[in-house]
Protein backbone atom coordinates (compact mmCIF):
# COMPACT_ATOMS: atom_id res chain seq x y z
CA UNK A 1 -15.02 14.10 4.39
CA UNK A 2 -14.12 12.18 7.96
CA UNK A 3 -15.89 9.48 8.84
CA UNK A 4 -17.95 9.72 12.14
CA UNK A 5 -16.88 8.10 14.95
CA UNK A 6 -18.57 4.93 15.25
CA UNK A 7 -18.84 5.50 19.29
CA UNK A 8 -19.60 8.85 18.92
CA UNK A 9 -22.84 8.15 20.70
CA UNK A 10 -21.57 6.27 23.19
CA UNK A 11 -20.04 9.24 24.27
CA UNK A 12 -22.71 11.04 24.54
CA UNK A 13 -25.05 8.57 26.49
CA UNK A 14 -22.19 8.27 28.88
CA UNK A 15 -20.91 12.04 29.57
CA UNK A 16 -18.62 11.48 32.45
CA UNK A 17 -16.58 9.09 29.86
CA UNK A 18 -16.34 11.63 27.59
CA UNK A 19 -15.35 14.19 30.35
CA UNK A 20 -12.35 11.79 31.14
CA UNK A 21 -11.68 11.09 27.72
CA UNK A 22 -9.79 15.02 27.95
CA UNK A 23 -7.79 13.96 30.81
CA UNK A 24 -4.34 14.64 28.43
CA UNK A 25 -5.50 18.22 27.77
CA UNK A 26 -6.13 18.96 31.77
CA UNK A 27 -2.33 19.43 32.12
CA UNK A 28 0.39 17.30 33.41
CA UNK A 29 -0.23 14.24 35.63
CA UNK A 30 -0.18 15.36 38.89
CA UNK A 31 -0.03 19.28 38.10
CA UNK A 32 -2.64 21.77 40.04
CA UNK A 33 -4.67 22.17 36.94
CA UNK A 34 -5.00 18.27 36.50
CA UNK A 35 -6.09 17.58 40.46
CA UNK A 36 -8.56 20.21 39.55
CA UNK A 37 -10.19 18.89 36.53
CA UNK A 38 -10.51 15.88 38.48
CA UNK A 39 -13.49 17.17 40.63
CA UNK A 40 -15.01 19.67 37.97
CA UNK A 41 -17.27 17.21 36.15
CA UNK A 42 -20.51 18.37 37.35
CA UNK A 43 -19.25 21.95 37.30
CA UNK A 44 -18.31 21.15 33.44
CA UNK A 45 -21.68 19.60 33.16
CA UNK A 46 -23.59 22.20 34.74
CA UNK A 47 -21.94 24.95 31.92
CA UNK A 48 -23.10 22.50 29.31
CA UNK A 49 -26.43 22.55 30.15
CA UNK A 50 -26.44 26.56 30.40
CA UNK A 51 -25.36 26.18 26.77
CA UNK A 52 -28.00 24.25 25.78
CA UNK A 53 -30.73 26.40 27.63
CA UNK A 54 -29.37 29.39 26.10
CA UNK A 55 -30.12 27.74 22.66
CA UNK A 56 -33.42 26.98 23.79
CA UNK A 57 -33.82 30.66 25.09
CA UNK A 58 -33.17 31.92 21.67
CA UNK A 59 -35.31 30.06 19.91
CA UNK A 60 -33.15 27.35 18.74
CA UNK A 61 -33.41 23.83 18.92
CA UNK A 62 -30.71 22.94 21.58
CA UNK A 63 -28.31 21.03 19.50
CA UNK A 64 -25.06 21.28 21.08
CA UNK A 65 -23.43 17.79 21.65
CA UNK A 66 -21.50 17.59 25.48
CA UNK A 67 -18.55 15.86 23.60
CA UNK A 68 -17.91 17.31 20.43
CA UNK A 69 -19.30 20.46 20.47
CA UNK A 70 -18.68 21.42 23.87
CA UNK A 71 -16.30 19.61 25.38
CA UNK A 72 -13.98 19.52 22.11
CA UNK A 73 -13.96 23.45 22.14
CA UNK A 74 -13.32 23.71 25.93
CA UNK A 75 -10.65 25.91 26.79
CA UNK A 76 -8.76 23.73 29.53
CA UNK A 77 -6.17 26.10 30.46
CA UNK A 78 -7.95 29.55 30.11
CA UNK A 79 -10.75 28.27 32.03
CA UNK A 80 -8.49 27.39 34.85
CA UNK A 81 -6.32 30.87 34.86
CA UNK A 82 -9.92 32.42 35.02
CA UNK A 83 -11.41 29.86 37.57
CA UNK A 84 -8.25 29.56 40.10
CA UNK A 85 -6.82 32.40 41.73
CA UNK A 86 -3.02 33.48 40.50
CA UNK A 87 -1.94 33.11 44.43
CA UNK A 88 -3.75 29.60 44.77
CA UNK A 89 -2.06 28.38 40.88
CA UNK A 90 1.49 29.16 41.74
CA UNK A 91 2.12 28.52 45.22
CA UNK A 92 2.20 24.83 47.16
CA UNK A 93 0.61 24.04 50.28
CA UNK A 94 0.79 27.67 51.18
CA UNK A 95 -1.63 29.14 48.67
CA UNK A 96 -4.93 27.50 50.79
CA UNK A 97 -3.41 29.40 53.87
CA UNK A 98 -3.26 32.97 55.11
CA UNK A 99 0.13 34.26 55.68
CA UNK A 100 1.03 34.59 59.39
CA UNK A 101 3.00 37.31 60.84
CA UNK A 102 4.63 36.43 64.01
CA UNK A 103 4.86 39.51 66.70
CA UNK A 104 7.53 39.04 69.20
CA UNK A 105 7.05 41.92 72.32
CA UNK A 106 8.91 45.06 71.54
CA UNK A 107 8.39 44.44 67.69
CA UNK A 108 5.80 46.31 65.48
């Protein structure tokens, strides 16, 4: 048996302290995948709530806890493969921008 986590609730009142609580399993300081959990809190926040309406929809009480049920099962890195393109996760700079072709007369 574990003993509960005497600010357990704490977390809870205060979501966006729990949200940042995860900040090791967003990826390496300074990665892509970390600047992009950075500005995903509401996004994050938003799913949450879906969760807990779809409880509601099925006729349960909505009983899902932001920190340890949801965030604690979040899938960090799958969720950012299927959020980010491939093109915008691998490249620098250059995966925000088009390509550009430069045509010089006489070329095709």
């Amino acid at each position: 048996m574990t003993t509960p986590n005497p600010w357990g609730q704490f977390l809870e009142e205060e979501p966006k302290a729990a949200y940042h609580s995860y900040r090791p399993q967003w990826g390496a300081a300074g990665s892509k995948q970390s600047g992009y959990y950075e500005n995903q809190f509401s996004n994050l926040y938003d799913r949450y709530l879906g969760t807990l309406g779809a409880q509601a929809r099925g006729g349960q009480e909505p009983t899902n806890q932001f920190n340890d049920d949801f965030l604690a099962n979040y899938d960090w890195t799958g969720q950012y493969k299927q959020d980010v393109p491939y093109e915008t996760r691998t490249q620098g700079q250059g995966g925000m921008a088009p390509r550009t072709r430069w045509m010089l007369p006489g070329q095709r």
